[in-house]
Protein backbone atom coordinates (compact mmCIF):
# COMPACT_ATOMS: atom_id res chain seq x y z
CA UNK A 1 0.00 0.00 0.00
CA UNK A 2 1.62 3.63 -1.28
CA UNK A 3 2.95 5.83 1.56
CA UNK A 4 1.14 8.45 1.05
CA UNK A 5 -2.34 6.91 1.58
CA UNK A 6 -0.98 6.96 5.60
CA UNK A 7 -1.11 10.61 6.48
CA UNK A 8 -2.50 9.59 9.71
CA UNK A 9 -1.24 6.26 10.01
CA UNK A 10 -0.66 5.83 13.54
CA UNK A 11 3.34 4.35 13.59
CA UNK A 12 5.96 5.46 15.85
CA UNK A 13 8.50 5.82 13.27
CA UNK A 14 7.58 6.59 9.52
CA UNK A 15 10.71 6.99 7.44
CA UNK A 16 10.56 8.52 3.85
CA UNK A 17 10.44 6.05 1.06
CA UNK A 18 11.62 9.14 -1.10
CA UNK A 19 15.18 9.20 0.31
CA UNK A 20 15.11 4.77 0.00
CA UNK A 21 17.62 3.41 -2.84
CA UNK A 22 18.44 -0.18 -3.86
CA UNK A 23 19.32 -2.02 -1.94
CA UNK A 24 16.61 -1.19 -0.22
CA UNK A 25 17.52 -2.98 3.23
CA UNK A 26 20.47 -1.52 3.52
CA UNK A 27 19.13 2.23 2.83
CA UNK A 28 16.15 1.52 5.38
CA UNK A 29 18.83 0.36 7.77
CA UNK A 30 20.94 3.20 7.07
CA UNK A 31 17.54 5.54 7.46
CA UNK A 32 16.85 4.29 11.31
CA UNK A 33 20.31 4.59 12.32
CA UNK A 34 20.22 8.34 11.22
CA UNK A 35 17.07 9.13 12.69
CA UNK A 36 18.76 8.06 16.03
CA UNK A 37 22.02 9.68 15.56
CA UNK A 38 19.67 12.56 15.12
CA UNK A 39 17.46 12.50 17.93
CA UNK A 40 14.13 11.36 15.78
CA UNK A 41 14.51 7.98 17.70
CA UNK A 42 15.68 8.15 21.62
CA UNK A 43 16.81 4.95 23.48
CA UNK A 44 14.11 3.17 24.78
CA UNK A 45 11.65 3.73 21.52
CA UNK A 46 9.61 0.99 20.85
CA UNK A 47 9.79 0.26 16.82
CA UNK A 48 6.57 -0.64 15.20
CA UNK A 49 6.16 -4.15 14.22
CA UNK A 50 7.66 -5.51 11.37
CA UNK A 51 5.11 -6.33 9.28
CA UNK A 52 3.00 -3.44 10.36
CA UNK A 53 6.36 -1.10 9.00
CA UNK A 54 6.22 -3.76 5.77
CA UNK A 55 2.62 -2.38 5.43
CA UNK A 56 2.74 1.40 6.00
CA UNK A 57 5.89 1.63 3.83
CA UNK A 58 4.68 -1.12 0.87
CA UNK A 59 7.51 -3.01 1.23
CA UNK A 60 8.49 -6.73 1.43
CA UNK A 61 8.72 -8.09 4.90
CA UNK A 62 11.72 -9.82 4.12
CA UNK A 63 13.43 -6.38 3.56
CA UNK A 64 12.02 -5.37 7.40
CA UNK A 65 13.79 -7.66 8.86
CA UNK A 66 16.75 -7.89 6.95
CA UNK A 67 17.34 -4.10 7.80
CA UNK A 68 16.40 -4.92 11.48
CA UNK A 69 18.88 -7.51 11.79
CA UNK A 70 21.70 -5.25 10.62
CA UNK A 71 20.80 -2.30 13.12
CA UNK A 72 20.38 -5.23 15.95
CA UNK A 73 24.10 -6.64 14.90
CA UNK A 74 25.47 -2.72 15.34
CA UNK A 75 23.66 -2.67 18.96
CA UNK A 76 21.01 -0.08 17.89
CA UNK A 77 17.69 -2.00 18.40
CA UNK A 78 17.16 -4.99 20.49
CA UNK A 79 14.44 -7.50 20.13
CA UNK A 80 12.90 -9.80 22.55
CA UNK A 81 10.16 -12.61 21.28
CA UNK A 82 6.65 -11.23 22.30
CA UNK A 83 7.77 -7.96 23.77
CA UNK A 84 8.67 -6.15 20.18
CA UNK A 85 11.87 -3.98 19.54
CA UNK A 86 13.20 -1.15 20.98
CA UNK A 87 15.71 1.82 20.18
CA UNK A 88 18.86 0.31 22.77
CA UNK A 89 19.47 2.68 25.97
CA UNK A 90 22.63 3.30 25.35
CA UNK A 91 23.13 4.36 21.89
CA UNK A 92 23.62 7.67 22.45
CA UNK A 93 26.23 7.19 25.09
CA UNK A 94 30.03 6.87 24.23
CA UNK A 95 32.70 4.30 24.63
CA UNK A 96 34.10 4.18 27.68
CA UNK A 97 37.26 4.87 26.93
CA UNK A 98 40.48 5.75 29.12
CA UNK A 99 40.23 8.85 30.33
CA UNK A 100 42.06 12.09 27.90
CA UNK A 101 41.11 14.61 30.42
CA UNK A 102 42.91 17.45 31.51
CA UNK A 103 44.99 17.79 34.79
CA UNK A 104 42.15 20.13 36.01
CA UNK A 105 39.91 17.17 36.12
CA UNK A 106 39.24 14.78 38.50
CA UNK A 107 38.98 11.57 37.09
CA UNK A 108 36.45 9.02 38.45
CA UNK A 109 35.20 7.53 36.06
CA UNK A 110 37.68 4.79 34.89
CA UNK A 111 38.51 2.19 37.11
CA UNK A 112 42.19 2.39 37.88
CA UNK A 113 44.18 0.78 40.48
CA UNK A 114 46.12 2.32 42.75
CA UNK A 115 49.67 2.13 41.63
CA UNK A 116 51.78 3.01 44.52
CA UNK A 117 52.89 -0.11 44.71
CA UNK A 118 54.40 -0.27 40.85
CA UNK A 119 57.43 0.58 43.02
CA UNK A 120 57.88 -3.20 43.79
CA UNK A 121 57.08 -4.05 40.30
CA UNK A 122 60.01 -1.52 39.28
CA UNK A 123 62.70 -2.87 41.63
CA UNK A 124 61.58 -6.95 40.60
CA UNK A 125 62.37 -5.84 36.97
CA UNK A 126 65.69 -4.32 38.04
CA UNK A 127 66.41 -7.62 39.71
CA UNK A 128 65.37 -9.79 36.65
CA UNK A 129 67.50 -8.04 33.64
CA UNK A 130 70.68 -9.06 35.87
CA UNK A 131 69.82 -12.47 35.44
CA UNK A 132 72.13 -14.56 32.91
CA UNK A 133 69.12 -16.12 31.09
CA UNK A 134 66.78 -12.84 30.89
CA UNK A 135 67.20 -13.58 26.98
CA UNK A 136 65.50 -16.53 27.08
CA UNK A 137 62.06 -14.42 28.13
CA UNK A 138 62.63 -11.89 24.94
CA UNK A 139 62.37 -14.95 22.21
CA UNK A 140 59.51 -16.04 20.88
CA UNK A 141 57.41 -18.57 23.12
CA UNK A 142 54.80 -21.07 22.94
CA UNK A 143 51.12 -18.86 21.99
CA UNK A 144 49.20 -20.20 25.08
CA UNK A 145 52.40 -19.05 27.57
CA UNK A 146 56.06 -21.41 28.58
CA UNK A 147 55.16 -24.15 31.20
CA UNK A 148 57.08 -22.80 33.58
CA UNK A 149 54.81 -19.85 33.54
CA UNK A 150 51.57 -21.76 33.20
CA UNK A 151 52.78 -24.28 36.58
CA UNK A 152 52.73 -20.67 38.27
CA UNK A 153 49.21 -19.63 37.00
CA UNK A 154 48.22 -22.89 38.42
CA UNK A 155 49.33 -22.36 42.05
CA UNK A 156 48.23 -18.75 41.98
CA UNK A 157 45.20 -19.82 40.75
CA UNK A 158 44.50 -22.31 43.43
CA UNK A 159 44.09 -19.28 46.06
CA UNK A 160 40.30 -18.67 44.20
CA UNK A 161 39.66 -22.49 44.24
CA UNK A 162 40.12 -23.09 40.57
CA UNK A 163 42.30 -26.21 39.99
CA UNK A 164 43.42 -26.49 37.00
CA UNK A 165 46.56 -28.17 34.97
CA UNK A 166 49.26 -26.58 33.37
CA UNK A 167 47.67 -28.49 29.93
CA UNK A 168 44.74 -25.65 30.62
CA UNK A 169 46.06 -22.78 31.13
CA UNK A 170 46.95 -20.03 28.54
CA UNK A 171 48.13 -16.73 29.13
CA UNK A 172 47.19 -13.73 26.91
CA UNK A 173 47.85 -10.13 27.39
CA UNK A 174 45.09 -8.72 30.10
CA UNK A 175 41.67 -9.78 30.26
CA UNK A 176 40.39 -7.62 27.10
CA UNK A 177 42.58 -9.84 25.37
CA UNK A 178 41.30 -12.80 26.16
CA UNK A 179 37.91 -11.88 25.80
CA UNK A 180 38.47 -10.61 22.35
CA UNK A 181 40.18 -14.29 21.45
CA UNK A 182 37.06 -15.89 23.17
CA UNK A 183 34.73 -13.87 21.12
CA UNK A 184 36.73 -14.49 17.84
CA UNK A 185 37.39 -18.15 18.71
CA UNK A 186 34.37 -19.25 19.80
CA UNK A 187 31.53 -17.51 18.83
CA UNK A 188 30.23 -16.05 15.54
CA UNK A 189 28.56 -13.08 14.11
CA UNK A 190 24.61 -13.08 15.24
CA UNK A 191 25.25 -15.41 18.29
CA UNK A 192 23.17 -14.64 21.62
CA UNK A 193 25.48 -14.16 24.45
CA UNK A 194 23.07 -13.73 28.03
CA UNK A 195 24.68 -11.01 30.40
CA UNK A 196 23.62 -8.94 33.26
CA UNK A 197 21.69 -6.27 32.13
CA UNK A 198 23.87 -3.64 33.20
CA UNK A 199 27.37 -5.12 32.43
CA UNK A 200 31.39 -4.34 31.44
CA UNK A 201 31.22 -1.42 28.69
CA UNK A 202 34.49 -2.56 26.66
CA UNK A 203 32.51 -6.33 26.83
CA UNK A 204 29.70 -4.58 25.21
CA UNK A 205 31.60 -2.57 22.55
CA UNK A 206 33.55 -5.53 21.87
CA UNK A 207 30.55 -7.98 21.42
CA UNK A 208 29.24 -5.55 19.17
CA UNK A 209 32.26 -4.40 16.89
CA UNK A 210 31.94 -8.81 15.76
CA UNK A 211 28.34 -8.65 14.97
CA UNK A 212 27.92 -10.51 18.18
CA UNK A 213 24.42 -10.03 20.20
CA UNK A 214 24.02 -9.09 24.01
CA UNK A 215 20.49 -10.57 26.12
CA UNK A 216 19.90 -9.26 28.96
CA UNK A 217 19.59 -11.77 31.82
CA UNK A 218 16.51 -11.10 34.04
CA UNK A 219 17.19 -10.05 37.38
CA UNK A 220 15.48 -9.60 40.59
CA UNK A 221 16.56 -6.57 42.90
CA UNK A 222 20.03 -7.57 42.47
CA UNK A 223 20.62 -11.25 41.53
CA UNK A 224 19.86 -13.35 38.25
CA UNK A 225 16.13 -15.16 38.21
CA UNK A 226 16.69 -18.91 37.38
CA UNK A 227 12.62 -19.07 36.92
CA UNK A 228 12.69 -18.53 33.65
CA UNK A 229 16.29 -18.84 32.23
CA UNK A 230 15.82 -22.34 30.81
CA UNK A 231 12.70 -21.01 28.73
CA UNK A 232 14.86 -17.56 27.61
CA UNK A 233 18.06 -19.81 26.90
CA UNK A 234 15.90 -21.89 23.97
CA UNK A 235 13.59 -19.11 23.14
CA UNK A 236 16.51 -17.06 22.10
CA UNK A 237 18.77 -19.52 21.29
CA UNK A 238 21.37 -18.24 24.06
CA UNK A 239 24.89 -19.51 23.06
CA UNK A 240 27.17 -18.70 26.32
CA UNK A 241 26.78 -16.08 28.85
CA UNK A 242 29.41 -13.58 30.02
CA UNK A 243 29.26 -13.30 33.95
CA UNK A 244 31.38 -10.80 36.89
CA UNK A 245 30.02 -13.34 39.95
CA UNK A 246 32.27 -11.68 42.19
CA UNK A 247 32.04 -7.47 42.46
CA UNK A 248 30.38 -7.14 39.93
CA UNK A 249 31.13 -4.38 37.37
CA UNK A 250 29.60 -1.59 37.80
CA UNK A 251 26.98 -2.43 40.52
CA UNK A 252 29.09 -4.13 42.93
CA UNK A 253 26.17 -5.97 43.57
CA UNK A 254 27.03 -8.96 46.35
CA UNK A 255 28.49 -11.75 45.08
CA UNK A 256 26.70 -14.54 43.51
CA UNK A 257 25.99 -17.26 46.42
CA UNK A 258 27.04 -21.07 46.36
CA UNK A 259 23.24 -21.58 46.32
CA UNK A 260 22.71 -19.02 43.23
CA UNK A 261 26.20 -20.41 41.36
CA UNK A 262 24.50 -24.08 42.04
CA UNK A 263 21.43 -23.05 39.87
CA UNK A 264 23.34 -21.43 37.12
CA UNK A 265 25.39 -24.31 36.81
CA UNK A 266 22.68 -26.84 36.06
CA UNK A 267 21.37 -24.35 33.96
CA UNK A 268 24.42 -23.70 31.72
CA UNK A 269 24.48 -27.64 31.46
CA UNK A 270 21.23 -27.85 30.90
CA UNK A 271 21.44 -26.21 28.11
CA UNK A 272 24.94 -26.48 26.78
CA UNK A 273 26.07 -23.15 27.34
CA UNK A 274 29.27 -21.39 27.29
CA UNK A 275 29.96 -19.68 30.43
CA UNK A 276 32.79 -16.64 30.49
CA UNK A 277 33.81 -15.94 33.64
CA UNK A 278 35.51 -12.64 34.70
CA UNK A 279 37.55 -13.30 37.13
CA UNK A 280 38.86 -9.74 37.76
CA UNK A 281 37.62 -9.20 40.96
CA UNK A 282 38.01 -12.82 42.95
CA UNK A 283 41.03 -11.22 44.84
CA UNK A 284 38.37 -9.31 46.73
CA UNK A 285 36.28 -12.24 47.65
CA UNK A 286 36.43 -14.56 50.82
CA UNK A 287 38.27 -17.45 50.29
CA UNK A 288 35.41 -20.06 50.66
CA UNK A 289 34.12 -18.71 47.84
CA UNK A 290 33.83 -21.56 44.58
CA UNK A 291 33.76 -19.85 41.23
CA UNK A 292 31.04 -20.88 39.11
CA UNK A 293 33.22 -21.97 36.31
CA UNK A 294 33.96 -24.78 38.70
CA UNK A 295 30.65 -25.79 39.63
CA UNK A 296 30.10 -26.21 35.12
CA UNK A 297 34.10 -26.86 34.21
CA UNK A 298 33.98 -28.50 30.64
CA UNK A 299 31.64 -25.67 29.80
CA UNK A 300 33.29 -22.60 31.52
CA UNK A 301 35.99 -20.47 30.37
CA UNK A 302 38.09 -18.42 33.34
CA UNK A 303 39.37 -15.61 33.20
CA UNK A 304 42.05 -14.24 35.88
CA UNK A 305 43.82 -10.54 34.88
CA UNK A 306 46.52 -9.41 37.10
CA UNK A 307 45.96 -5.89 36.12
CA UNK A 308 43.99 -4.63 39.28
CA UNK A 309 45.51 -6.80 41.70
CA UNK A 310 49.10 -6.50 41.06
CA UNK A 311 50.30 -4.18 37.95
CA UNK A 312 48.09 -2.77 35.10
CA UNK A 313 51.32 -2.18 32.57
CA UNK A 314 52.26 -5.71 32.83
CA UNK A 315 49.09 -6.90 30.81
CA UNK A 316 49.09 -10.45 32.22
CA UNK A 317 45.78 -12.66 32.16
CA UNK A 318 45.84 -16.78 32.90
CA UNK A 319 42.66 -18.12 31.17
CA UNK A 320 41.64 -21.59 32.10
CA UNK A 321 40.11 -23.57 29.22
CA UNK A 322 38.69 -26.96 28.84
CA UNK A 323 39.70 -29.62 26.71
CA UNK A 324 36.82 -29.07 23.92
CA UNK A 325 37.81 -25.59 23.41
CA UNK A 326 41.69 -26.14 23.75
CA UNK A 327 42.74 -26.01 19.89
CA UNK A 328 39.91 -23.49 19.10
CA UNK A 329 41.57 -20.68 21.58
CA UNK A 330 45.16 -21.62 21.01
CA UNK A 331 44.50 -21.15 17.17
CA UNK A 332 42.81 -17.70 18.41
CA UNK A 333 45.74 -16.72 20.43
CA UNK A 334 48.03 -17.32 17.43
CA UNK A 335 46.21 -15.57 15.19
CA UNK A 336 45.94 -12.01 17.10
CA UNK A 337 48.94 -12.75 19.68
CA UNK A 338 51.17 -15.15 17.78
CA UNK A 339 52.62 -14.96 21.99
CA UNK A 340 51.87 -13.13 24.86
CA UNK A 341 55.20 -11.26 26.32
CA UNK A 342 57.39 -14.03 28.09
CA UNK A 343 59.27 -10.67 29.86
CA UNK A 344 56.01 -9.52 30.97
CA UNK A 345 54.94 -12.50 32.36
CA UNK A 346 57.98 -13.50 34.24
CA UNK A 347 57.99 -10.69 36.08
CA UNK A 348 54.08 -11.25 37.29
CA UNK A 349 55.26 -15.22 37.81
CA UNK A 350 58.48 -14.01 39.69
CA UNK A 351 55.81 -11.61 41.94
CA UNK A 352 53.69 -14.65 42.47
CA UNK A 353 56.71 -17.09 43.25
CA UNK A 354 58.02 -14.84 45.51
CA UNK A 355 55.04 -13.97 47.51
CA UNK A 356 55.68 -10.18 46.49
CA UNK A 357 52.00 -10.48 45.05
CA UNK A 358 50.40 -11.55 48.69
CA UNK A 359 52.19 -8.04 49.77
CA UNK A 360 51.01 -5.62 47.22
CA UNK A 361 47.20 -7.27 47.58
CA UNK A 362 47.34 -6.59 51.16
CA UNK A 363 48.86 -2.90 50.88
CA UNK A 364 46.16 -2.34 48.25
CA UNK A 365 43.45 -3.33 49.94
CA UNK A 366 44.56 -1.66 52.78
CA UNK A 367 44.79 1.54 51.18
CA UNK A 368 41.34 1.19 49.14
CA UNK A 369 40.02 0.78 52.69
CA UNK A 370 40.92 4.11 53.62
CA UNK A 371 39.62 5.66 50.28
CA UNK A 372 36.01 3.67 50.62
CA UNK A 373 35.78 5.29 54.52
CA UNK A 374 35.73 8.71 52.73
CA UNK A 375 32.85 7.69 50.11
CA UNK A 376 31.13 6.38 53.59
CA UNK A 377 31.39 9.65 55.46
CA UNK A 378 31.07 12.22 52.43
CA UNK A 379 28.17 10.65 50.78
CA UNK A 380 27.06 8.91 53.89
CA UNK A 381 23.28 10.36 53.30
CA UNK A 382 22.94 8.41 49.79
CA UNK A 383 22.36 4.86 48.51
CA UNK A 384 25.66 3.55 47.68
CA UNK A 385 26.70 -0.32 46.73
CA UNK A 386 29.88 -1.93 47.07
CA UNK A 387 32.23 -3.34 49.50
CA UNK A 388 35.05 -1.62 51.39
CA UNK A 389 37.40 -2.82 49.72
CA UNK A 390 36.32 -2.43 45.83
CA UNK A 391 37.60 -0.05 43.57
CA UNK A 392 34.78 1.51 42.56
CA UNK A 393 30.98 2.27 44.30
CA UNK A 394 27.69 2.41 42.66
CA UNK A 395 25.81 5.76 43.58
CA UNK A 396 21.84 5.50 43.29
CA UNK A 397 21.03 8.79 42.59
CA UNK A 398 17.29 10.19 43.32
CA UNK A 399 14.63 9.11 40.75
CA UNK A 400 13.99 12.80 39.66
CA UNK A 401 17.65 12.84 38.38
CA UNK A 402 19.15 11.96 34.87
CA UNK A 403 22.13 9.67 35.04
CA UNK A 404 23.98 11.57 31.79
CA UNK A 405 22.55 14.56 32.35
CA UNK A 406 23.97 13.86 35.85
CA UNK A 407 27.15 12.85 34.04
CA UNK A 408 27.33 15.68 32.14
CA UNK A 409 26.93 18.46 35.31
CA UNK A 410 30.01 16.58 37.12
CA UNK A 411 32.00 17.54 34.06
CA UNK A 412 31.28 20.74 34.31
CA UNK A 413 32.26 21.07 37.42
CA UNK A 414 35.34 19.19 37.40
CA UNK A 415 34.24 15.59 38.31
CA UNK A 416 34.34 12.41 35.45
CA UNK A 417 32.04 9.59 36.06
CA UNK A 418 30.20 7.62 34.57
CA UNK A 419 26.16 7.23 34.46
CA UNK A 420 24.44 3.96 34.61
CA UNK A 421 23.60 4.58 30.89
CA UNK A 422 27.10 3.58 30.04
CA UNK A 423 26.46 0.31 31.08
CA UNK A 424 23.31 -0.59 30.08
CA UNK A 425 22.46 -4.15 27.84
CA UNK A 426 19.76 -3.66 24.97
CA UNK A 427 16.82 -1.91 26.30
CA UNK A 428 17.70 -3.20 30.10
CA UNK A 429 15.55 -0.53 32.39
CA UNK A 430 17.72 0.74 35.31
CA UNK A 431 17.54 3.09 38.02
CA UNK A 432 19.73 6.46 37.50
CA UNK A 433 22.87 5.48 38.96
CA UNK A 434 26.77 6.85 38.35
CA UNK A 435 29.65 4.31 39.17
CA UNK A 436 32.37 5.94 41.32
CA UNK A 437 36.01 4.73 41.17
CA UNK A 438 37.63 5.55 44.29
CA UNK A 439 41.05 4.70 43.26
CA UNK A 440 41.58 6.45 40.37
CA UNK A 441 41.62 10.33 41.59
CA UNK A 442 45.75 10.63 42.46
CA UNK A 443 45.79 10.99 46.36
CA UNK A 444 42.71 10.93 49.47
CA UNK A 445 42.61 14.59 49.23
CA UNK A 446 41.33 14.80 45.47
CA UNK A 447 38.87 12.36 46.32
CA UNK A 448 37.46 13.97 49.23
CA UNK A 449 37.20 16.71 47.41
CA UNK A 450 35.89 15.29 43.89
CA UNK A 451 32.80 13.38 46.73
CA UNK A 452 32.06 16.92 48.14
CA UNK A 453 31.68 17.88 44.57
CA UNK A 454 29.47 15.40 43.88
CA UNK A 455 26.98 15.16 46.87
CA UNK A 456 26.53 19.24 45.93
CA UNK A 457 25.28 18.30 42.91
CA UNK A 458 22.97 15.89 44.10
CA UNK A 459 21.45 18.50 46.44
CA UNK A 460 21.24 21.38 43.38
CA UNK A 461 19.54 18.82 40.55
């Protein structure tokens, strides 16, 4: 039916078929992406349905949903069977990217460590080039990491109860790296990966620079529903899910229980999943606590980064990977690593072998202590998550208050964070929130200040 017959055709988006050119897909694609670059369509939109849009615009329905699928594979729509599709919530926000801000910024918004104690790091290096065989470690090496190496990843593993053999462990070069081998090993463009529905940002931008699709896991105040998971995992045809069970990022939500992990376990067999496991954060948890890679093994990937714990520069991840997957990811390593620095991870093993790595946990934690007892007196009037000792906090803000417009007023006056927006999978609804990193501003002082900064603004919006 012609176009213009639907003056008052009652659709909540009604692009021109004037400005559409063969092929026509591709142009109507192109056509919804520019109406949300352009503020026509705002996150959270609901789309009309397909065949409804096939109607109004006298087009085949085939072409619908051939343009839909390539906005969904760029992470501008999501879909969910019987609910319709929706303009994402966070299409509008940047990447969050390291911070390029000026000195006369305080930075809070990336998640750094501390790195006072790079000072060990620095004086373990100075130690290792005086060693006769420091050549060895600037050859070429084995993609997944020298045995030696992996034997170490093993014991230092064992402090989070993962047990694992040297034949399953490969190193890569932080955790981005691995993921990004995972991704590219494992998993293909279109595939469903289930994640929490606020999750890790450079996950998201990741998953959708391969054409690979986020779900947002339903949740209940603050933990995953099992309820319905089977029915989502075959109604959506789920391939793996991408998890942070302990502090997670950004909520700091508590961490998952034995009880909860149990569940998801049976689940993820259930249903032959493939579980990621970000590890990043274990070092904070009690040391009872069973991952839930362990509780599903031949089905879970691990992921341990030293970057927070001991020294961000180094770029030093041990990924534990079953059997099935074992050629899959080595081939994947190979083909963006060809090898992971054998300097850079002798150093981390030498930290580990040494105990040097027990020390600069303890000093950090320690320290981050101290820095979370300012959040809890400055902003001791507001809802804020996370333990004592994480690195960052997750400020509720008051329902009357944007989170990027929130954002946005910080910057002004001085103060980078990051709204919950940021963060947010598909069209996931959330409560206006801004994640804090407490470790990142350079001394206790700048963060005091930066948290005055910040409660003002609450009061003023």
């Amino acid at each position: 039916m012609p176009v213009n017959s639907f003056d008052n055709y009652p659709m909540s988006w009604k692009p021109n078929t004037k400005d559409l050119t063969p092929p026509l897909y591709k142009s109507l694609a192109q056509l919804l992406e520019n109406d949300i670059q352009n503020g026509t369509l705002n996150p959270g939109d609901k789309l009309p349905p397909q065949r409804e849009l096939a109607d109004f615009l006298d087009l085949n329905l085939s072409t619908i949903t051939r343009a839909f699928k390539i906005c969904e594979l760029k992470g501008l729509i999501s879909g969910t069977t019987g609910k319709g599709t929706y303009i994402s919530s966070d299409v509008q926000t940047s990447p969050l990217l390291l911070s390029t801000l000026n000195e006369d910024y305080i930075d809070m918004g990336a998640a750094f460590p501390l790195y006072e104690q790079n000072k060990y790091i620095i004086d373990l290096i100075k130690k290792l080039i005086k060693k006769t065989n420091i050549e060895n470690f600037l050859q070429y090496s084995p993609p997944i990491g020298l045995l030696s190496h992996r034997k170490t990843a093993c014991k230092y593993l064992r402090k989070f109860n993962i047990n694992a053999t040297p034949e399953n462990i490969m190193i890569t070069s932080g955790s981005q790296n691995a993921l990004s081998i995972i991704l590219m090993s494992l998993f293909a463009s279109g595939d469903k990966i289930g994640t929490d529905p606020l999750t890790y940002p450079a996950f998201k931008s990741l998953a959708n620079m391969l054409g690979i699709r986020l779900f947002p896991l339903p949740i209940n105040n603050t933990s995953v529903t099992y309820e319905n998971l089977d029915t989502i995992c075959k109604n959506e045809n789920i391939k793996g899910l991408y998890l942070i069970p302990e502090m997670h990022n950004p909520t700091t939500y508590s961490t998952m229980s034995k009880n909860q992990k149990e569940k998801l376990s049976k689940i993820i067999k259930n249903n032959n999943l493939l579980l990621i496991e970000d590890g990043i954060y274990a070092y904070l948890s009690d040391s009872n606590n069973i991952p839930l890679s362990a509780m599903a093994p031949n089905h879970s990937l691990y992921i341990s980064s030293l970057s927070k714990c001991l020294c961000a520069g180094l770029r030093v991840s041990f990924m534990v990977v079953p059997n099935k997957y074992k050629s899959k990811v080595e081939q994947g390593i190979y083909n963006v690593n060809v090898t992971t620095s054998s300097f850079n991870v002798e150093i981390a093993c030498q930290a580990i072998e040494t105990h040097l790595s027990d020390k600069i946990i303890s000093e950090r934690k320690n320290l981050t202590l101290e820095r979370n007892t300012i959040v809890n007196r400055i902003l001791k009037n507001r809802t804020v998550y996370g333990n004592d000792y994480s690195l960052f906090r997750w400020l509720v803000l008051p329902k009357h208050i944007c989170g990027s417009k929130f954002e946005i007023r910080a910057l002004e006056k001085g103060v980078q964070v990051f709204c919950a927006d940021r963060f947010v999978v598909g069209n996931s609804k959330f409560e206006p929130a801004a994640r804090l990193s407490v470790c990142s501003p350079k001394n206790n002082e700048e963060l005091e200040r930066a948290l005055i900064i910040i409660d003002n603004i609450i009061n003023e919006m």
